[in-house]
Every structure is written in C-alpha cells, then in structure tokens.
PDB file of N, CA and C in Angstrom:
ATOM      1  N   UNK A   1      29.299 -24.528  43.611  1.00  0.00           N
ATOM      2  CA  UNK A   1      29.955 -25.577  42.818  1.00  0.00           C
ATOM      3  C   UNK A   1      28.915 -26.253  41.955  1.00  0.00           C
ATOM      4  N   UNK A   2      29.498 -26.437  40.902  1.00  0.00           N
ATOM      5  CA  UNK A   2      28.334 -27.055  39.911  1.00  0.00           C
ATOM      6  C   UNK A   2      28.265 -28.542  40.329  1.00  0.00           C
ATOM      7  N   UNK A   3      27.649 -29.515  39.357  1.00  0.00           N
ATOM      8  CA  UNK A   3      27.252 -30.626  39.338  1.00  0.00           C
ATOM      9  C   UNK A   3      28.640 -31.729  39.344  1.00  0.00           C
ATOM     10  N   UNK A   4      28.634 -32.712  39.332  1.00  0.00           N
ATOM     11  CA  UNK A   4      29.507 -33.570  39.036  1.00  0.00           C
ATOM     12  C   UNK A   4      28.437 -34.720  37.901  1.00  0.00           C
ATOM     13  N   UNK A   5      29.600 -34.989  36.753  1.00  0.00           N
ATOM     14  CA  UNK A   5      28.766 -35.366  35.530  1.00  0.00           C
ATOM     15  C   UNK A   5      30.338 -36.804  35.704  1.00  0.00           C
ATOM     16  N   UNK A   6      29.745 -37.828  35.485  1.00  0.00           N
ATOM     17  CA  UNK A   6      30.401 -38.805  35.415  1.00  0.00           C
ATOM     18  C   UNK A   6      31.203 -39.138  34.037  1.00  0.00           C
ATOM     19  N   UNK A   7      32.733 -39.028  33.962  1.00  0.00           N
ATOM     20  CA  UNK A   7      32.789 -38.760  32.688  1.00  0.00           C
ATOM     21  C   UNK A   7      33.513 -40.463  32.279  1.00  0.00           C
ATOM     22  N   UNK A   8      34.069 -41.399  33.328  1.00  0.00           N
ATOM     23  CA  UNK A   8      34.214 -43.108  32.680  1.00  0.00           C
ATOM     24  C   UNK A   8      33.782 -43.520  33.827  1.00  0.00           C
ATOM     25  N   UNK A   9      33.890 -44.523  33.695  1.00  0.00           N
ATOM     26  CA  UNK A   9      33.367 -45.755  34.837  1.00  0.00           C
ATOM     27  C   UNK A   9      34.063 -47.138  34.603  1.00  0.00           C
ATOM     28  N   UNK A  10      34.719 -47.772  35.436  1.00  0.00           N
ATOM     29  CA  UNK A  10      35.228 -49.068  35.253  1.00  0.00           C
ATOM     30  C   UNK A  10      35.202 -49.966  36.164  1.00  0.00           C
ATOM     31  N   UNK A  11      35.168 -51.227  36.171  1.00  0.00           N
ATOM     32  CA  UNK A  11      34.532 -52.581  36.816  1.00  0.00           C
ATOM     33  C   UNK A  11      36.424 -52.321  37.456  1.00  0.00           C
ATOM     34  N   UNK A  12      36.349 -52.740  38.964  1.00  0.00           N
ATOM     35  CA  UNK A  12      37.842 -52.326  39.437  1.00  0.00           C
ATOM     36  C   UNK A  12      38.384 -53.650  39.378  1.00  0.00           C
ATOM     37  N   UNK A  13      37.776 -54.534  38.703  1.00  0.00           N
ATOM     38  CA  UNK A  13      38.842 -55.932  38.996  1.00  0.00           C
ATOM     39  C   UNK A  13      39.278 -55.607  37.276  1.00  0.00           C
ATOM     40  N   UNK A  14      38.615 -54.806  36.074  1.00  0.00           N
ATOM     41  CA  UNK A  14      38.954 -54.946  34.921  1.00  0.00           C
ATOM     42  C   UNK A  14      40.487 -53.955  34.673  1.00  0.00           C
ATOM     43  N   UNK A  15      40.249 -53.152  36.219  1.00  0.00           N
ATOM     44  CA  UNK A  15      41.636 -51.993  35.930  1.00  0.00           C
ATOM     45  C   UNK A  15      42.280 -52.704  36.560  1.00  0.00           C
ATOM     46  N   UNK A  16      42.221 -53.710  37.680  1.00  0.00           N
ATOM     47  CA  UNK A  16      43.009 -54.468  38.036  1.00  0.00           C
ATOM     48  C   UNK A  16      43.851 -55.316  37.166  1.00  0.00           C
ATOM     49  N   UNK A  17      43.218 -55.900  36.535  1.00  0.00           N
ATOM     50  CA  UNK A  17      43.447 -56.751  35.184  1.00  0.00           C
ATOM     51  C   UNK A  17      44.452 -56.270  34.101  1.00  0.00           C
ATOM     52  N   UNK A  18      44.220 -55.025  33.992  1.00  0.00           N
ATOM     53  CA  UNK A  18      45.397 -54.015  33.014  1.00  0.00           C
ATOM     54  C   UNK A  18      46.315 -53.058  34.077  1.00  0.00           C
ATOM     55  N   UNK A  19      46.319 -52.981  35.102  1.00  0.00           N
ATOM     56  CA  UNK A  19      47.401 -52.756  35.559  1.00  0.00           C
ATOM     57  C   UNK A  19      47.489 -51.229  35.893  1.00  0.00           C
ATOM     58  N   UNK A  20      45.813 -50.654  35.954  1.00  0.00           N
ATOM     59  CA  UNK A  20      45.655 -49.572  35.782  1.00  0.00           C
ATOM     60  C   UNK A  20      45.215 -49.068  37.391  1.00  0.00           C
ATOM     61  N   UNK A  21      44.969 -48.003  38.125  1.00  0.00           N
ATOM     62  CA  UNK A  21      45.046 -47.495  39.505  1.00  0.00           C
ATOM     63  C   UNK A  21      44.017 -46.721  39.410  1.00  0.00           C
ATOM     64  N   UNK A  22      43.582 -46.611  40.299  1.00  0.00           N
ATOM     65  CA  UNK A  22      42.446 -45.094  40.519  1.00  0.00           C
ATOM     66  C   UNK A  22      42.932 -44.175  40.276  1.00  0.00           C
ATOM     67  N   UNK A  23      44.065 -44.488  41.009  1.00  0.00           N
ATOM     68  CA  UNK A  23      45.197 -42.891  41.439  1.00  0.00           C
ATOM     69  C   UNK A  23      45.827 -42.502  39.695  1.00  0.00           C
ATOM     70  N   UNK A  24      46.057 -43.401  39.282  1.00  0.00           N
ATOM     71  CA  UNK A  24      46.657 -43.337  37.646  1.00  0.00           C
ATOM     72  C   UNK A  24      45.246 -42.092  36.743  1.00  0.00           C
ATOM     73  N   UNK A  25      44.103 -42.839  37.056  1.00  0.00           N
ATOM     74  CA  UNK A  25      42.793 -42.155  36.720  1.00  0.00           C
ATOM     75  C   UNK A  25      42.657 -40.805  36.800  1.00  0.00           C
ATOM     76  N   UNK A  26      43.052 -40.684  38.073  1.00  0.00           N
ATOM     77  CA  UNK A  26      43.154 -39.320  38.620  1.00  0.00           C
ATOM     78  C   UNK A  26      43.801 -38.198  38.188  1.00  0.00           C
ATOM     79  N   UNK A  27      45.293 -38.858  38.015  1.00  0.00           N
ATOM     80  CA  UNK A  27      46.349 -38.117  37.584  1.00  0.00           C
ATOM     81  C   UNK A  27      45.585 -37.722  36.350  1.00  0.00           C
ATOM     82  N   UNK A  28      45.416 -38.242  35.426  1.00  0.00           N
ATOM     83  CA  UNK A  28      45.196 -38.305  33.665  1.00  0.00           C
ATOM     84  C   UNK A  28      44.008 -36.958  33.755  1.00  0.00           C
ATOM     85  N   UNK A  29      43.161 -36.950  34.337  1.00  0.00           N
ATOM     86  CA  UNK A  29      41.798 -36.156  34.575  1.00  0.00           C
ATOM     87  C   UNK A  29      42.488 -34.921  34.950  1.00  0.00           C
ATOM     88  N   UNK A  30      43.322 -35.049  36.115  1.00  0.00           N
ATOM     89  CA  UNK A  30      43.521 -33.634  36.984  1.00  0.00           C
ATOM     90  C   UNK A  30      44.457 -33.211  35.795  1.00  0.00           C
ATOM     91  N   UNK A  31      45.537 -34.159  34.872  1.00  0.00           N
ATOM     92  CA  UNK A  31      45.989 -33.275  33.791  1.00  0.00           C
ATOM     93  C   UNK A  31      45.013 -32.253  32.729  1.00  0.00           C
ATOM     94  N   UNK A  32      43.902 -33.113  32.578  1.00  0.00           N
ATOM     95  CA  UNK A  32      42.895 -32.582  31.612  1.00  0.00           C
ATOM     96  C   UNK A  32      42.316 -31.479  32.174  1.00  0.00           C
ATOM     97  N   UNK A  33      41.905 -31.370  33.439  1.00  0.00           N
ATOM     98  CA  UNK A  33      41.586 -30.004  33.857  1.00  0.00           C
ATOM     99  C   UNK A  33      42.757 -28.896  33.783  1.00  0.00           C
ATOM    100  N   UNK A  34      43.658 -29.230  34.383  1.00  0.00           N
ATOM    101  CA  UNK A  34      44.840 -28.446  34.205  1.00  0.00           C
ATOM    102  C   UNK A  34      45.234 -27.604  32.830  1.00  0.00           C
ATOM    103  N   UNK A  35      45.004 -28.312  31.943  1.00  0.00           N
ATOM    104  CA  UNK A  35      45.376 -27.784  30.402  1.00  0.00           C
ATOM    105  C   UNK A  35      43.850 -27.134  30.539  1.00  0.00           C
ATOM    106  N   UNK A  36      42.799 -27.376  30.612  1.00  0.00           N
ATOM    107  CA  UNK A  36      41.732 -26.220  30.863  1.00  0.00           C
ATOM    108  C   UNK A  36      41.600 -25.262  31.464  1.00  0.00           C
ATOM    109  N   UNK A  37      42.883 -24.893  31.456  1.00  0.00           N
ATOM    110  CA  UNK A  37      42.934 -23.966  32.707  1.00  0.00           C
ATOM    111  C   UNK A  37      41.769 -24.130  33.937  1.00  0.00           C
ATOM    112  N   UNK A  38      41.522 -25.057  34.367  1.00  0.00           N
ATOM    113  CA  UNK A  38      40.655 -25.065  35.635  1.00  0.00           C
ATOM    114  C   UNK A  38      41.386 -25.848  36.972  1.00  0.00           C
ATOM    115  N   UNK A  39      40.555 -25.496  37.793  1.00  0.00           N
ATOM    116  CA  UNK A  39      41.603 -25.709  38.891  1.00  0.00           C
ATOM    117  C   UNK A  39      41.651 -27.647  38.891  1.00  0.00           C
ATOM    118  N   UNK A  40      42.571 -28.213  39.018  1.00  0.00           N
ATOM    119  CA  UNK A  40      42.085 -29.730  39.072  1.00  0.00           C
ATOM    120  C   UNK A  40      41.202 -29.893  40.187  1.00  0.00           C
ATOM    121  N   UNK A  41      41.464 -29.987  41.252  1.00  0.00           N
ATOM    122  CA  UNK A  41      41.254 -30.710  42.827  1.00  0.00           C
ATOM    123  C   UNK A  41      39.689 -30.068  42.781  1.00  0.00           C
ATOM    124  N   UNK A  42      39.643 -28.986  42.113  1.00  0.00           N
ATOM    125  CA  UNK A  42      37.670 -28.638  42.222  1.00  0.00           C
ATOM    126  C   UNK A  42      37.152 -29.415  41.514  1.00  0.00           C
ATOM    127  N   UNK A  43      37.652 -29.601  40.096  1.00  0.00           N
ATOM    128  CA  UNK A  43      36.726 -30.025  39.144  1.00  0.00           C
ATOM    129  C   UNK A  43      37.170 -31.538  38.347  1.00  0.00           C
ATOM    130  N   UNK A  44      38.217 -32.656  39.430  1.00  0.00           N
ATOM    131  CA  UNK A  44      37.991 -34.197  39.125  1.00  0.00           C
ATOM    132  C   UNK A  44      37.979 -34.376  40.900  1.00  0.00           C
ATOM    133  N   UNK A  45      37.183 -35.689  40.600  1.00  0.00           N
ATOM    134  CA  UNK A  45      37.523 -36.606  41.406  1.00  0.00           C
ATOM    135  C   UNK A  45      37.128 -38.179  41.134  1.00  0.00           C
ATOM    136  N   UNK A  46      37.538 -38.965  41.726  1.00  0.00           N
ATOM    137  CA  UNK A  46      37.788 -40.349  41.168  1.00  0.00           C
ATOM    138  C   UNK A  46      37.271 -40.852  42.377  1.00  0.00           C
ATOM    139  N   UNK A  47      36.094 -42.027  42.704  1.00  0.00           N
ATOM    140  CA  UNK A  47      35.078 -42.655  43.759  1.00  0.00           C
ATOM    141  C   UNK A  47      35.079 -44.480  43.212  1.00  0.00           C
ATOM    142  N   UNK A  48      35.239 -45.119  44.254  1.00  0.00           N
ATOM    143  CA  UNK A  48      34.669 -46.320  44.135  1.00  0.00           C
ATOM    144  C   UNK A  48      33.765 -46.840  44.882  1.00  0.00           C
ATOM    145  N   UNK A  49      32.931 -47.310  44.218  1.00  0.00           N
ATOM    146  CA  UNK A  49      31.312 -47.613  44.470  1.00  0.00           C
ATOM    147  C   UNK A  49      30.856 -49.178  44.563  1.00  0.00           C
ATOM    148  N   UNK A  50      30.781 -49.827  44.868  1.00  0.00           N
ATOM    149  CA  UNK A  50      30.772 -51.054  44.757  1.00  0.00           C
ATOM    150  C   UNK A  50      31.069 -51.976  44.057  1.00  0.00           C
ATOM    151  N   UNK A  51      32.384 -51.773  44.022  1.00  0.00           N
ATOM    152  CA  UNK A  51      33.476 -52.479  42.708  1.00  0.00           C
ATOM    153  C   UNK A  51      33.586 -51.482  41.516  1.00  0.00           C
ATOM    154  N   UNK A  52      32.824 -50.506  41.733  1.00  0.00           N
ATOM    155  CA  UNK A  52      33.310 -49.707  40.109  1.00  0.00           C
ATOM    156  C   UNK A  52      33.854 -48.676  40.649  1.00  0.00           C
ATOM    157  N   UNK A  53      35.029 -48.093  40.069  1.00  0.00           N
ATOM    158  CA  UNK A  53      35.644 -46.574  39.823  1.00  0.00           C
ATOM    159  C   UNK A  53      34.866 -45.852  38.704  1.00  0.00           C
ATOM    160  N   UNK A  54      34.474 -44.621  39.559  1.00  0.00           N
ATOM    161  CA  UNK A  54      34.208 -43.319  38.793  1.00  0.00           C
ATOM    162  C   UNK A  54      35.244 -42.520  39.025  1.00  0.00           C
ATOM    163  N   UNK A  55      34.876 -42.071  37.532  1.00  0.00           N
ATOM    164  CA  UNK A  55      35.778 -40.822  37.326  1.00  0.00           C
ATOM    165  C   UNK A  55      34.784 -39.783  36.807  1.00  0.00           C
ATOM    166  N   UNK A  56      34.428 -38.579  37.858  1.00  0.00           N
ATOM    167  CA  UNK A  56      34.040 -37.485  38.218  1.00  0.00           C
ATOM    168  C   UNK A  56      34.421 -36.081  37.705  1.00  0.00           C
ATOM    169  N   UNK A  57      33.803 -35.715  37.167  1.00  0.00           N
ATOM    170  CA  UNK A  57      34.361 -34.128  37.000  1.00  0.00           C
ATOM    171  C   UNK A  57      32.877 -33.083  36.375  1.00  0.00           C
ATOM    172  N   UNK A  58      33.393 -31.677  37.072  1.00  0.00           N
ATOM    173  CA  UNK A  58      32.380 -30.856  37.230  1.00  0.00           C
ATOM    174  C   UNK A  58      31.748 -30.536  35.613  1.00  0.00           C
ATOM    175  N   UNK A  59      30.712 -29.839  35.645  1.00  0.00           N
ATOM    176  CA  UNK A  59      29.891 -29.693  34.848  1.00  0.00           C
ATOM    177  C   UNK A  59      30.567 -28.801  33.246  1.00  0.00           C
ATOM    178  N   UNK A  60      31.378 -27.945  34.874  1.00  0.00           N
ATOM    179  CA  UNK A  60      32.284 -27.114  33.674  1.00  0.00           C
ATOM    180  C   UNK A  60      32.958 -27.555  33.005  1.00  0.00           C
ATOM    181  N   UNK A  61      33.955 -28.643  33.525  1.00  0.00           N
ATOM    182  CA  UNK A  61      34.901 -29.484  32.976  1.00  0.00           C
ATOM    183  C   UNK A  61      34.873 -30.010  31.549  1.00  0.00           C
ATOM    184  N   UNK A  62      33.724 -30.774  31.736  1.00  0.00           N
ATOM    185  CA  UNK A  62      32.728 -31.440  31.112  1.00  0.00           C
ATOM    186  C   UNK A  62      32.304 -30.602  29.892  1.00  0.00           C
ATOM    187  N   UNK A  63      31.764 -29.305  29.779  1.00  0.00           N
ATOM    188  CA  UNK A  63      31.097 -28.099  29.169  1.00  0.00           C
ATOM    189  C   UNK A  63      32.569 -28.022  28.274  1.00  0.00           C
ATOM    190  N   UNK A  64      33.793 -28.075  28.992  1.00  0.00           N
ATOM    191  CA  UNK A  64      34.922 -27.695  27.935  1.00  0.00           C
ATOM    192  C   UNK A  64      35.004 -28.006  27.110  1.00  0.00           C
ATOM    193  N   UNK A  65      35.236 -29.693  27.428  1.00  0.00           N
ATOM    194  CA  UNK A  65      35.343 -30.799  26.634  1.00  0.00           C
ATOM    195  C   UNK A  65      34.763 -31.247  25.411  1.00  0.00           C
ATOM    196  N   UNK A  66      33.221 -30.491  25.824  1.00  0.00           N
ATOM    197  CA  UNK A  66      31.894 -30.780  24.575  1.00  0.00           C
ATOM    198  C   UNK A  66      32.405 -29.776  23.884  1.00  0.00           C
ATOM    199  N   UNK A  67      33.181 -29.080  24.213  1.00  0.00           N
ATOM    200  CA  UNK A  67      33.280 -27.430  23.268  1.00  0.00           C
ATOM    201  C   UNK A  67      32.104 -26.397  23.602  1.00  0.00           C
ATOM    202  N   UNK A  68      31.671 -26.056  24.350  1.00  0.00           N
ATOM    203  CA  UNK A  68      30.204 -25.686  24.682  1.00  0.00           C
ATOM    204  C   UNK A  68      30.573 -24.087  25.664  1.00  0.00           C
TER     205      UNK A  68
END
C-alpha cells in the first residue's frame, strides 16, 4: 500500500459550525475515488487528531488527481 498524502484538513469545531460531518467528508472522497476507478475503502480515509479532521487518501489517489 502506498503512502497516505493528506489531501484537506479542518479545525472540527469550524465543520461543526457549517454543519458539515466527518462522515459527510468521507462520503465526498470515497465518491472521488470511485469515479477513479479505485477502490474507495483502500484509498480514503478521514482521522481526527486533536480537534482537526483529516481527510486522507493514497498516493495514487492523489497521483490521479494531479493528472500524473
């Protein structure tokens, strides 16, 4: 498995604030892998770290995205 490259980051009282979820995060990402044809559940995942949510995804993911 490749790397995990951090692709947003947010202060969780600011997604609190807009009404926004980890799990919402998640969904949106695992769509974006999905249309990459890559598998979701390998290549996002979504972590909170001491008040911040990451949003995670593999190197490849990432590599798509740049066009690369």
């Amino acid at each position: 498995m490749s790397e995990w490259v951090v692709a947003e980051n947010y202060p969780k009282e600011e997604l609190d604030k807009e009404g926004v979820t980890p799990e919402w995060l998640l969904g949106k990402w695992l769509d974006v892998a999905e249309d990459m044809a890559l598998i979701p559940e390998r290549n996002v995942r979504v972590e909170e770290r001491g008040g911040v949510v990451f949003v995670e995804v593999s190197e490849e993911l990432m590599n798509c995205m740049r066009g690369i």
